[in-house]
C-alpha atoms as a PDB file:
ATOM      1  CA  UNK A   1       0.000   0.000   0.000  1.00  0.00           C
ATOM      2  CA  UNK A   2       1.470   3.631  -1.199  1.00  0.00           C
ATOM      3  CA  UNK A   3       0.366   6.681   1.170  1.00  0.00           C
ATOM      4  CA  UNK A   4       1.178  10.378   0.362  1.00  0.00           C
ATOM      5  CA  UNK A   5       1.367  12.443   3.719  1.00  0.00           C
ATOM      6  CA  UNK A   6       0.782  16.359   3.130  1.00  0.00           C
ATOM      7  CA  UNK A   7      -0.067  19.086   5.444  1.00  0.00           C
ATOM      8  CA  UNK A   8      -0.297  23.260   5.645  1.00  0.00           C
ATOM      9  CA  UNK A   9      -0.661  23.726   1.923  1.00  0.00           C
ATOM     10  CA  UNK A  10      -2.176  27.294   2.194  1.00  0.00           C
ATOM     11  CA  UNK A  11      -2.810  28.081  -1.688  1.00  0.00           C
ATOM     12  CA  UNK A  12      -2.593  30.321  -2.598  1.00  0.00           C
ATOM     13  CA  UNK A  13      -1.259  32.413  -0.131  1.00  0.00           C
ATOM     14  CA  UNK A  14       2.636  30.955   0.694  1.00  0.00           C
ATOM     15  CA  UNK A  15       2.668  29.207  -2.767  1.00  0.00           C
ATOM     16  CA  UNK A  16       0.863  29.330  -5.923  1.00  0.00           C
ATOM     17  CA  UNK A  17       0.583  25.680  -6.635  1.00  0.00           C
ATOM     18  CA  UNK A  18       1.292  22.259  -5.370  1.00  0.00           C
ATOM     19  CA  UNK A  19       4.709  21.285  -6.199  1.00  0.00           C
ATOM     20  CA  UNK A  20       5.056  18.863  -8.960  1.00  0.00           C
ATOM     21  CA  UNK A  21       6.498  15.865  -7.337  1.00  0.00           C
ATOM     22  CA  UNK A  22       3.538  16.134  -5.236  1.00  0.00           C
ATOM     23  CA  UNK A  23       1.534  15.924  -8.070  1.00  0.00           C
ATOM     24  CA  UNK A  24       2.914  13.442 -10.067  1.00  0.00           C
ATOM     25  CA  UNK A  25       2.649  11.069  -6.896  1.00  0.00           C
ATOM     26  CA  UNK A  26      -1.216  11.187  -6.476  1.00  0.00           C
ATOM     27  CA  UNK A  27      -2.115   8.279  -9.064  1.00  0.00           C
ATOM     28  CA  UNK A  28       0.156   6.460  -7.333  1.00  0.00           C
ATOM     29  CA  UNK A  29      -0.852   6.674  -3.602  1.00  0.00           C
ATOM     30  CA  UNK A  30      -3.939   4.087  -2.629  1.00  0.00           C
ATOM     31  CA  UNK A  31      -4.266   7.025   0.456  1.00  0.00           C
ATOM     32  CA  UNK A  32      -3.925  10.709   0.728  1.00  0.00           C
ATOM     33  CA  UNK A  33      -3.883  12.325   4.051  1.00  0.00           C
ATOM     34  CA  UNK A  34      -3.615  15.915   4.447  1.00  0.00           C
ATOM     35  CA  UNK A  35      -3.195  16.891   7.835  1.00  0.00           C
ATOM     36  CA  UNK A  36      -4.637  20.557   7.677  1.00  0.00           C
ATOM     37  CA  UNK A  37      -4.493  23.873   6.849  1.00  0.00           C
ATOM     38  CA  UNK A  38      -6.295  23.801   3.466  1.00  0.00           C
ATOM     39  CA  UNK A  39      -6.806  27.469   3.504  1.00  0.00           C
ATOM     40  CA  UNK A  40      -8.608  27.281   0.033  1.00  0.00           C
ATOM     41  CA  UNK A  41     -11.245  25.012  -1.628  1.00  0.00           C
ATOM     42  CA  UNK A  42      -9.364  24.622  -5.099  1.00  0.00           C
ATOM     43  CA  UNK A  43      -6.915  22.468  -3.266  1.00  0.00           C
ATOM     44  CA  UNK A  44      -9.309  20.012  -1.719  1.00  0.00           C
ATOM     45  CA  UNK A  45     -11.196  20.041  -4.959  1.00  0.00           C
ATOM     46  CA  UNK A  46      -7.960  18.930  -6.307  1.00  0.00           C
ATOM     47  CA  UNK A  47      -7.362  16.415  -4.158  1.00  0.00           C
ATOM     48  CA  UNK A  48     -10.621  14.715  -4.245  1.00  0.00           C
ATOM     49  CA  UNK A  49     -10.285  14.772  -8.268  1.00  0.00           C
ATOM     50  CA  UNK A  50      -7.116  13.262  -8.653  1.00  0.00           C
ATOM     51  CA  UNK A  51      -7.238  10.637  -5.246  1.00  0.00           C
ATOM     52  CA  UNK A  52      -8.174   7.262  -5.159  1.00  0.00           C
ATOM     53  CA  UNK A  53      -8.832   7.662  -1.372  1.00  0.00           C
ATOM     54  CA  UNK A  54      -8.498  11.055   0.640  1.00  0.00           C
ATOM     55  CA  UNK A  55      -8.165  11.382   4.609  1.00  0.00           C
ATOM     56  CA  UNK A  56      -8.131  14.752   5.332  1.00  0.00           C
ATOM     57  CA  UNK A  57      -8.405  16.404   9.166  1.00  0.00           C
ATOM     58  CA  UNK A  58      -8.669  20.311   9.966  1.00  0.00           C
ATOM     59  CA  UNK A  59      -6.272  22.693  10.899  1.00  0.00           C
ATOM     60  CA  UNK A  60      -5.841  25.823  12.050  1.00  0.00           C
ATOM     61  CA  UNK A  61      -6.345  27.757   9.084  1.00  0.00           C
ATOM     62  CA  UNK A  62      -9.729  26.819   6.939  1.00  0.00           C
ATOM     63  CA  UNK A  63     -11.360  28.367   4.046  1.00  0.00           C
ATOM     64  CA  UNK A  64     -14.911  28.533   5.054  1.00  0.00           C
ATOM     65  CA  UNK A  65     -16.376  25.874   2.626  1.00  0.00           C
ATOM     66  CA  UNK A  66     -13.603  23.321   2.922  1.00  0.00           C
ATOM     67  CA  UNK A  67     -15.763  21.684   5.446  1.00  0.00           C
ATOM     68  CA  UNK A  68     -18.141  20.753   2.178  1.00  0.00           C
ATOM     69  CA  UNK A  69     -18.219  16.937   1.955  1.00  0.00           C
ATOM     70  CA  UNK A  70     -16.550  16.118   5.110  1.00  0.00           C
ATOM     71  CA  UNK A  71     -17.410  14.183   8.147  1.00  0.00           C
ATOM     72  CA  UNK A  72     -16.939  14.244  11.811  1.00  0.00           C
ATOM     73  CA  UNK A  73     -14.197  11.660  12.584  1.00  0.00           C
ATOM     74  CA  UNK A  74     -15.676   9.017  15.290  1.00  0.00           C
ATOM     75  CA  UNK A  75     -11.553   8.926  16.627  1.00  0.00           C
ATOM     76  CA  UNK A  76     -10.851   9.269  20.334  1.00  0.00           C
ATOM     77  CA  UNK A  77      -8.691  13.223  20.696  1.00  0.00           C
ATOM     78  CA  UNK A  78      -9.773  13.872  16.863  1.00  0.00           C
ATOM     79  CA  UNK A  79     -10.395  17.429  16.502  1.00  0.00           C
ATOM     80  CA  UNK A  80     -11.024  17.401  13.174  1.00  0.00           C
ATOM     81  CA  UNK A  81     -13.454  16.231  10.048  1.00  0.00           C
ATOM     82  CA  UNK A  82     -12.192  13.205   8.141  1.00  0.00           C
ATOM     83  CA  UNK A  83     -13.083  12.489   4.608  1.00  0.00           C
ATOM     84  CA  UNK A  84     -13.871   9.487   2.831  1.00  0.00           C
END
């Protein structure tokens, strides 16, 4: 089983896109996690086009909407929403 581990991507504000490797590694990986800090909705959109399975928790900094499609996590100490 592949995983990609990714965190604190705020897009577009520290960066103005993913970085490639990170990219080209997606079709690859059976799971994506993010670990926060989506900051805009573009990126999750991303994410949920191009993963075959994506685990994603909150952060500190949220756009508004990124909670669209998201679930509370049933995890003891979660403080976050999971997807998928």
């Amino acid at each position: 089983m592949r995983l990609l581990l990714t965190s604190d991507t705020h897009l577009p504000k520290r960066a103005k896109r993913l970085p490639g490797e990170l990219l080209d590694e997606l079709a690859a990986a059976d799971v994506v996690f993010h670990a926060g800090d989506w900051v805009d909705v573009a990126t999750l959109d991303l994410l949920l086009g191009r993963s075959r399975r994506l685990v994603a928790v909150y952060g500190n900094n949220e756009a508004p909407n990124c909670a669209r499609g998201f679930r509370r996590s049933p995890a003891p100490n979660s403080t976050g929403c999971a997807s998928g």
